[in-house]
C-alpha atoms as a PDB file:
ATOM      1  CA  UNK A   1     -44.149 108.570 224.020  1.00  0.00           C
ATOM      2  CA  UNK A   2     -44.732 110.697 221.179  1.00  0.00           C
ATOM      3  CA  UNK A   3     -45.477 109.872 217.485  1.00  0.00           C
ATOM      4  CA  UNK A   4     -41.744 110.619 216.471  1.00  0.00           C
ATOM      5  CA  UNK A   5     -40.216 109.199 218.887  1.00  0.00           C
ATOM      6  CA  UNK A   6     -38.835 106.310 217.695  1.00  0.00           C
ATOM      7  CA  UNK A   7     -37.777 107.439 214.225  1.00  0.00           C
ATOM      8  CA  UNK A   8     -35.783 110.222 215.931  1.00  0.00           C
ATOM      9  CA  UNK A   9     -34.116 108.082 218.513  1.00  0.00           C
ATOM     10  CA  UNK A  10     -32.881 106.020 215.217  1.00  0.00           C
ATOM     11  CA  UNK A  11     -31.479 108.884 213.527  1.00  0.00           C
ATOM     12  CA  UNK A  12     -30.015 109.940 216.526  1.00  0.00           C
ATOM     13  CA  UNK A  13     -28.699 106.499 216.868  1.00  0.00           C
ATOM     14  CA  UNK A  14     -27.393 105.703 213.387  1.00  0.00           C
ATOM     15  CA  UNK A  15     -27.404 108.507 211.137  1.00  0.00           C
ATOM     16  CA  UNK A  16     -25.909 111.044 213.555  1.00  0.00           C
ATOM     17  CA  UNK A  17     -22.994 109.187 213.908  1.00  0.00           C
ATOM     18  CA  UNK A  18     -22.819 108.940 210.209  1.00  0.00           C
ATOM     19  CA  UNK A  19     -22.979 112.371 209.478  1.00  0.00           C
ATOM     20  CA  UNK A  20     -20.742 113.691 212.307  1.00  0.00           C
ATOM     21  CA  UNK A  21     -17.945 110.995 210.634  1.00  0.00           C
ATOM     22  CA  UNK A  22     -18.547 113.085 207.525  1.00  0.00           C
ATOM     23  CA  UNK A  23     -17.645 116.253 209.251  1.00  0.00           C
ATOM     24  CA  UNK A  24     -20.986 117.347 210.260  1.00  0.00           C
ATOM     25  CA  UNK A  25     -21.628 119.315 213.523  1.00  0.00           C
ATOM     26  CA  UNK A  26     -25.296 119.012 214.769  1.00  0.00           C
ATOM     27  CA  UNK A  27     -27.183 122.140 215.778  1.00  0.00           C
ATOM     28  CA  UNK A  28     -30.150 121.503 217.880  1.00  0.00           C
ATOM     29  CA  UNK A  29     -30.986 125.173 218.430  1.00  0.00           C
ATOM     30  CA  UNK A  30     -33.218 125.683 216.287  1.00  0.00           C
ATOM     31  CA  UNK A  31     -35.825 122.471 217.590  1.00  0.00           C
ATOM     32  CA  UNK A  32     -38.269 120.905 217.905  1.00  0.00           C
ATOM     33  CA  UNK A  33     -39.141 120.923 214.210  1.00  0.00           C
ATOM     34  CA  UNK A  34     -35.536 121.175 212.888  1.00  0.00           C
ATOM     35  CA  UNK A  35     -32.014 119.638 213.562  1.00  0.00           C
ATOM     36  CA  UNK A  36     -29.177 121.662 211.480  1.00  0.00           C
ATOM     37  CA  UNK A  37     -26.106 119.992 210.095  1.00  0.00           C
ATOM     38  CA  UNK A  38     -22.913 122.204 209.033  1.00  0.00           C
ATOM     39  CA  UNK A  39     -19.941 121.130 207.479  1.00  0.00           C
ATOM     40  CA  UNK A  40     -17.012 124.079 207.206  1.00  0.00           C
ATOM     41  CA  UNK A  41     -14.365 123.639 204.337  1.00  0.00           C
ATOM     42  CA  UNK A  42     -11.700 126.655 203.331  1.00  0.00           C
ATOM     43  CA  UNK A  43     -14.186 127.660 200.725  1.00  0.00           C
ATOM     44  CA  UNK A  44     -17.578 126.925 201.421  1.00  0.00           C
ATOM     45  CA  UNK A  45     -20.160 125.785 204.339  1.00  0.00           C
ATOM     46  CA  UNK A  46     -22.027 122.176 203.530  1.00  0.00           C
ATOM     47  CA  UNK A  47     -25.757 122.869 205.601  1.00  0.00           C
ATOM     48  CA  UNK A  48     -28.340 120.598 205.671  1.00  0.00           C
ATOM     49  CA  UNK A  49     -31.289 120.018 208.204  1.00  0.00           C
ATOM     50  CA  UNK A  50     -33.971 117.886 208.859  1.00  0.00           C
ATOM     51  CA  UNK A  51     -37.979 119.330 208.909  1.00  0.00           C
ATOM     52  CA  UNK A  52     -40.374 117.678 210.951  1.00  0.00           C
ATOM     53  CA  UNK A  53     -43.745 117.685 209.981  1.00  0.00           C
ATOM     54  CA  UNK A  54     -45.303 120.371 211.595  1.00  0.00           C
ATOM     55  CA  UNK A  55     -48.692 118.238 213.175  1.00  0.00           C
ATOM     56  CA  UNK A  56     -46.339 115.886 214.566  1.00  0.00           C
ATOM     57  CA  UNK A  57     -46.648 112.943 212.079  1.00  0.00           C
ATOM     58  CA  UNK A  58     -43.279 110.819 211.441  1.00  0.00           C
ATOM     59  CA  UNK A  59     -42.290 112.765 208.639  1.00  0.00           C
ATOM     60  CA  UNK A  60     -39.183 114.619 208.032  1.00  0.00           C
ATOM     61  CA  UNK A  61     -37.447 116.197 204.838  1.00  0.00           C
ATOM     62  CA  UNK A  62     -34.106 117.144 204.239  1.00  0.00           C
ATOM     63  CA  UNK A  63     -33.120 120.225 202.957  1.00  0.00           C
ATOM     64  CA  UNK A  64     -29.841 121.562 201.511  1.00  0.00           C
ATOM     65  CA  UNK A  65     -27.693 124.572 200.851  1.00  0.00           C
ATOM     66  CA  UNK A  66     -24.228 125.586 200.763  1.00  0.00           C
ATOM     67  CA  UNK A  67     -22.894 128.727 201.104  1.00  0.00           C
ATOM     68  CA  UNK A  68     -19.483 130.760 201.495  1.00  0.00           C
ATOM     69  CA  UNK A  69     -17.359 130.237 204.432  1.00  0.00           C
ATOM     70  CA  UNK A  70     -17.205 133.771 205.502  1.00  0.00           C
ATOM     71  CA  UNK A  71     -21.116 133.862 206.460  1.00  0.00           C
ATOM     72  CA  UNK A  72     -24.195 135.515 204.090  1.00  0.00           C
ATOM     73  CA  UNK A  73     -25.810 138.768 204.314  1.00  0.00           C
ATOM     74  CA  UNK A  74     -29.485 137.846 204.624  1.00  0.00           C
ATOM     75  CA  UNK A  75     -32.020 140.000 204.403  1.00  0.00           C
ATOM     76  CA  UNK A  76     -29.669 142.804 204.910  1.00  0.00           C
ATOM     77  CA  UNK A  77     -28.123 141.232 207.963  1.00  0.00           C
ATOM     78  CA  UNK A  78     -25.099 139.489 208.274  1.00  0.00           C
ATOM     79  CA  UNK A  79     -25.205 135.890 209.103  1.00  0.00           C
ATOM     80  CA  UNK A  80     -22.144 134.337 210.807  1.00  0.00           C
ATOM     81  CA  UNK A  81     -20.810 131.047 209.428  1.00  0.00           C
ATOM     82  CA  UNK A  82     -22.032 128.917 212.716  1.00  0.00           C
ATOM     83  CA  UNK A  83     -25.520 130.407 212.260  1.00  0.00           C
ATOM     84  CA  UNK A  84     -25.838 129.622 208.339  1.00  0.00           C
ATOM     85  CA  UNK A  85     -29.428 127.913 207.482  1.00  0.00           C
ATOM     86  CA  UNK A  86     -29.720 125.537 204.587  1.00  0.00           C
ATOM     87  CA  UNK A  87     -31.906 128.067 202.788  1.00  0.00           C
ATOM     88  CA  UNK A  88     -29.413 131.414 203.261  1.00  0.00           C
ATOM     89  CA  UNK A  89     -27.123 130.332 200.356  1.00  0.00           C
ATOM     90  CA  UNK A  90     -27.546 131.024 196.650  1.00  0.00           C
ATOM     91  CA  UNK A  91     -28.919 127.717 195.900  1.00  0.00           C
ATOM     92  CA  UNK A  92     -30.442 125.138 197.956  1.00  0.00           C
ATOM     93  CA  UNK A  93     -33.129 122.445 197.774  1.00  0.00           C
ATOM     94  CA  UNK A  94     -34.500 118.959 199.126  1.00  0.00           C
ATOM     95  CA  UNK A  95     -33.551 115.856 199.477  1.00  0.00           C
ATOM     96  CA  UNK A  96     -36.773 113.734 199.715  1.00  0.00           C
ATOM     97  CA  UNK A  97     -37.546 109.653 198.263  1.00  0.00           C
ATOM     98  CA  UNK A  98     -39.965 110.645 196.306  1.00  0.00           C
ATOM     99  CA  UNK A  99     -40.342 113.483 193.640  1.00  0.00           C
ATOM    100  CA  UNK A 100     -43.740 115.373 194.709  1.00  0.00           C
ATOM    101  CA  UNK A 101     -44.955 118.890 196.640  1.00  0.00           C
ATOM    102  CA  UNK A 102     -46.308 117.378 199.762  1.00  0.00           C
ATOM    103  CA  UNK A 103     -45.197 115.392 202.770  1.00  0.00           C
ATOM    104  CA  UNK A 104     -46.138 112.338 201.280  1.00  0.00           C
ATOM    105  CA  UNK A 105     -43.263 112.072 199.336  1.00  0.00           C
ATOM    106  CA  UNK A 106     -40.945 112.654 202.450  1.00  0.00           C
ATOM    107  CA  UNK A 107     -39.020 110.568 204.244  1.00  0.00           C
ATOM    108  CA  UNK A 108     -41.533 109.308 206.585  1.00  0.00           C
ATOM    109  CA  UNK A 109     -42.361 106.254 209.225  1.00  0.00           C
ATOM    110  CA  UNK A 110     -46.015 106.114 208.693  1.00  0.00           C
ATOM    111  CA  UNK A 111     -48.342 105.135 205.706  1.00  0.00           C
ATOM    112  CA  UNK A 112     -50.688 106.792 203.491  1.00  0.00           C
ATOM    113  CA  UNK A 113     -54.240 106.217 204.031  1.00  0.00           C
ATOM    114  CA  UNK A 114     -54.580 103.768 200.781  1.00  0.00           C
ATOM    115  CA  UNK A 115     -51.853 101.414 203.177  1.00  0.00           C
ATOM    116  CA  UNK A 116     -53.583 101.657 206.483  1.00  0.00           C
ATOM    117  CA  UNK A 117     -57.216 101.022 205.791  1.00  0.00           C
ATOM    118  CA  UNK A 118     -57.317  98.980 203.043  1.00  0.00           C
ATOM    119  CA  UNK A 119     -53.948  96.471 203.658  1.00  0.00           C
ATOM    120  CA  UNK A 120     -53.838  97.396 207.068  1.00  0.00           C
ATOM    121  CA  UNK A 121     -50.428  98.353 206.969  1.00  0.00           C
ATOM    122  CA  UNK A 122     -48.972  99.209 209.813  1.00  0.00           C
ATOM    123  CA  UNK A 123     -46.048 101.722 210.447  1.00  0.00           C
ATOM    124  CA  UNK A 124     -42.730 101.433 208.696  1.00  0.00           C
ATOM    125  CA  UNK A 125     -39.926 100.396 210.825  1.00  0.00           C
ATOM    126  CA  UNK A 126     -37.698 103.477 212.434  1.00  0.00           C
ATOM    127  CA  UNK A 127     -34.331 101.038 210.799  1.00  0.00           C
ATOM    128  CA  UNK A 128     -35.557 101.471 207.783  1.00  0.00           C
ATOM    129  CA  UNK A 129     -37.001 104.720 207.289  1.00  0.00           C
ATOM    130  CA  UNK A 130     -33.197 105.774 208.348  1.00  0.00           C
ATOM    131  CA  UNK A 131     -31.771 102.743 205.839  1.00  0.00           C
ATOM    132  CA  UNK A 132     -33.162 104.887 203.061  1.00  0.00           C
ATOM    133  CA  UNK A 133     -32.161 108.246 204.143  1.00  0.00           C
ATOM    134  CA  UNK A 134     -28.481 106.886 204.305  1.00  0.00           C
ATOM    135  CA  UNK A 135     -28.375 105.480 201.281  1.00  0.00           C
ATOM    136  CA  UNK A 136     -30.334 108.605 199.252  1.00  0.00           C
ATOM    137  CA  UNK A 137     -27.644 110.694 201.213  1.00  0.00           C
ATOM    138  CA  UNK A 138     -24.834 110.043 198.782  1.00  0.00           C
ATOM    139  CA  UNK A 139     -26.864 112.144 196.013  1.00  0.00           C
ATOM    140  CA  UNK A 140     -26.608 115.380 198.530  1.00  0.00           C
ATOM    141  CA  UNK A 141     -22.852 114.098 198.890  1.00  0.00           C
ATOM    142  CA  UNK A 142     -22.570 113.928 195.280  1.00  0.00           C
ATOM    143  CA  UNK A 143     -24.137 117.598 195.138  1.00  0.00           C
ATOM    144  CA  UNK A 144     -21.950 119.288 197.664  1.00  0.00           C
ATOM    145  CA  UNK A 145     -18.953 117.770 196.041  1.00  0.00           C
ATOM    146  CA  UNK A 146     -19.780 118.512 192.444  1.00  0.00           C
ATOM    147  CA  UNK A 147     -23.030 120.239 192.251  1.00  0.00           C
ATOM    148  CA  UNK A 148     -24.682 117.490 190.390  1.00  0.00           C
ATOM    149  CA  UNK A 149     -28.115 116.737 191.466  1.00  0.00           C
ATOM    150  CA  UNK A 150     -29.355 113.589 192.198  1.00  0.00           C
ATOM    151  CA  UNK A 151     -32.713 111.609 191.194  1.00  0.00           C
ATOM    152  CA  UNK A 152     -33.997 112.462 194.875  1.00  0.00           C
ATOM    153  CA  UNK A 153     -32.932 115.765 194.845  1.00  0.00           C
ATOM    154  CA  UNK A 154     -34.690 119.579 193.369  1.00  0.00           C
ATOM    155  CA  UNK A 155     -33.544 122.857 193.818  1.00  0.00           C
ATOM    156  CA  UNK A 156     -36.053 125.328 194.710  1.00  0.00           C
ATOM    157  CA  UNK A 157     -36.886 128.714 194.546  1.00  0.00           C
ATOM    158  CA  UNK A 158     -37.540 130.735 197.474  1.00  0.00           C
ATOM    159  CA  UNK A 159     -40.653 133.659 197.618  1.00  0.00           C
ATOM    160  CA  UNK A 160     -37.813 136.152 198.220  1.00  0.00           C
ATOM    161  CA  UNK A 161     -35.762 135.080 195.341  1.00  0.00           C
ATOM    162  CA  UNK A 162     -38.619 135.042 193.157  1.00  0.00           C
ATOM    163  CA  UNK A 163     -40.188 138.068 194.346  1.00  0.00           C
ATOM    164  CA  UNK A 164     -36.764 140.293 193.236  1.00  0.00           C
ATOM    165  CA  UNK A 165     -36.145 138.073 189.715  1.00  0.00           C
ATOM    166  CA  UNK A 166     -39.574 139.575 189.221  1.00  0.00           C
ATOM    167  CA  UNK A 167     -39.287 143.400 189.771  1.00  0.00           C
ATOM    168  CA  UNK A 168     -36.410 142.702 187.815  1.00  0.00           C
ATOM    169  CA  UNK A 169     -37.992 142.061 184.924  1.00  0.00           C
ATOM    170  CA  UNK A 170     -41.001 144.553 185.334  1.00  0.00           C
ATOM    171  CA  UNK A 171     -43.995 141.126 186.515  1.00  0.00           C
ATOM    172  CA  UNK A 172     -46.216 140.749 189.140  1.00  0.00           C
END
């Protein structure tokens, strides 16, 4: 058994079902190291997934997007609405418990170092790392129904969307 394996038996057990009640269809396609959620409306596709941590550590992140219900042109290409990514829309961002760059402030089962050597702390409970994604899900809610961020939440620039602003406006 695998270092994720509980944590994503939980979410499969709990917050799928959540989500899916919310109108979310789960896309598995794109695994091992992401599960995409969709969510189509008249005027506008909800997308959200979940990023493992690429070495395999308990650790996800959940990032956002929405974008219009006829499907993006990305890169030049057009992207079909059932094939939308959370980052393909003209503003996404993260969901995450704690404000910070790195994967320590993700959602995440195990502890950081201070935790396991010095209290001897062992790994979180699966329940509750999924307990605290629920409840932090109502900001993304929030967002998706009026575009107001949440305390857990940051939008964020992508390199392609930076890279154009600047030869807009003549920088490096």
């Amino acid at each position: 058994m695998g270092r994720t394996t509980n944590l994503r038996r939980e979410l499969e057990r709990t917050f799928y079902p959540y989500v899916t009640d919310r109108g979310f269809q789960i896309d598995k396609s794109t695994g091992p190291l992401s599960v995409d959620f969709r969510r189509f409306t008249a005027d506008h596709i909800d997308v959200f997934d979940l990023q493992w941590e690429k070495y395999g550590r308990p650790r996800f992140v959940v990032n956002f997007g929405q974008a219009p219900s006829a499907g993006v042109t990305h890169f030049g290409e057009y992207v079909p609405p059932e094939k939308i990514l959370s980052y393909m829309g003209p503003q996404s961002g993260r969901l995450q418990p704690r404000l910070g760059p790195g994967t320590g402030s993700w959602f995440r089962q195990d502890r950081n170092f201070f935790r396991r050597f010095v209290f001897r702390q062992a790994v979180r409970p699966a329940v509750e790392v999924v307990e605290e994604l629920v409840s932090l899900f109502q900001e993304l809610e929030g967002w998706y129904e009026h575009g107001q961020l949440g305390a857990h939440m940051k939008l964020l620039p992508y390199p392609w969307q930076r890279k154009k602003e600047n030869q807009n406006h003549g920088r490096l």
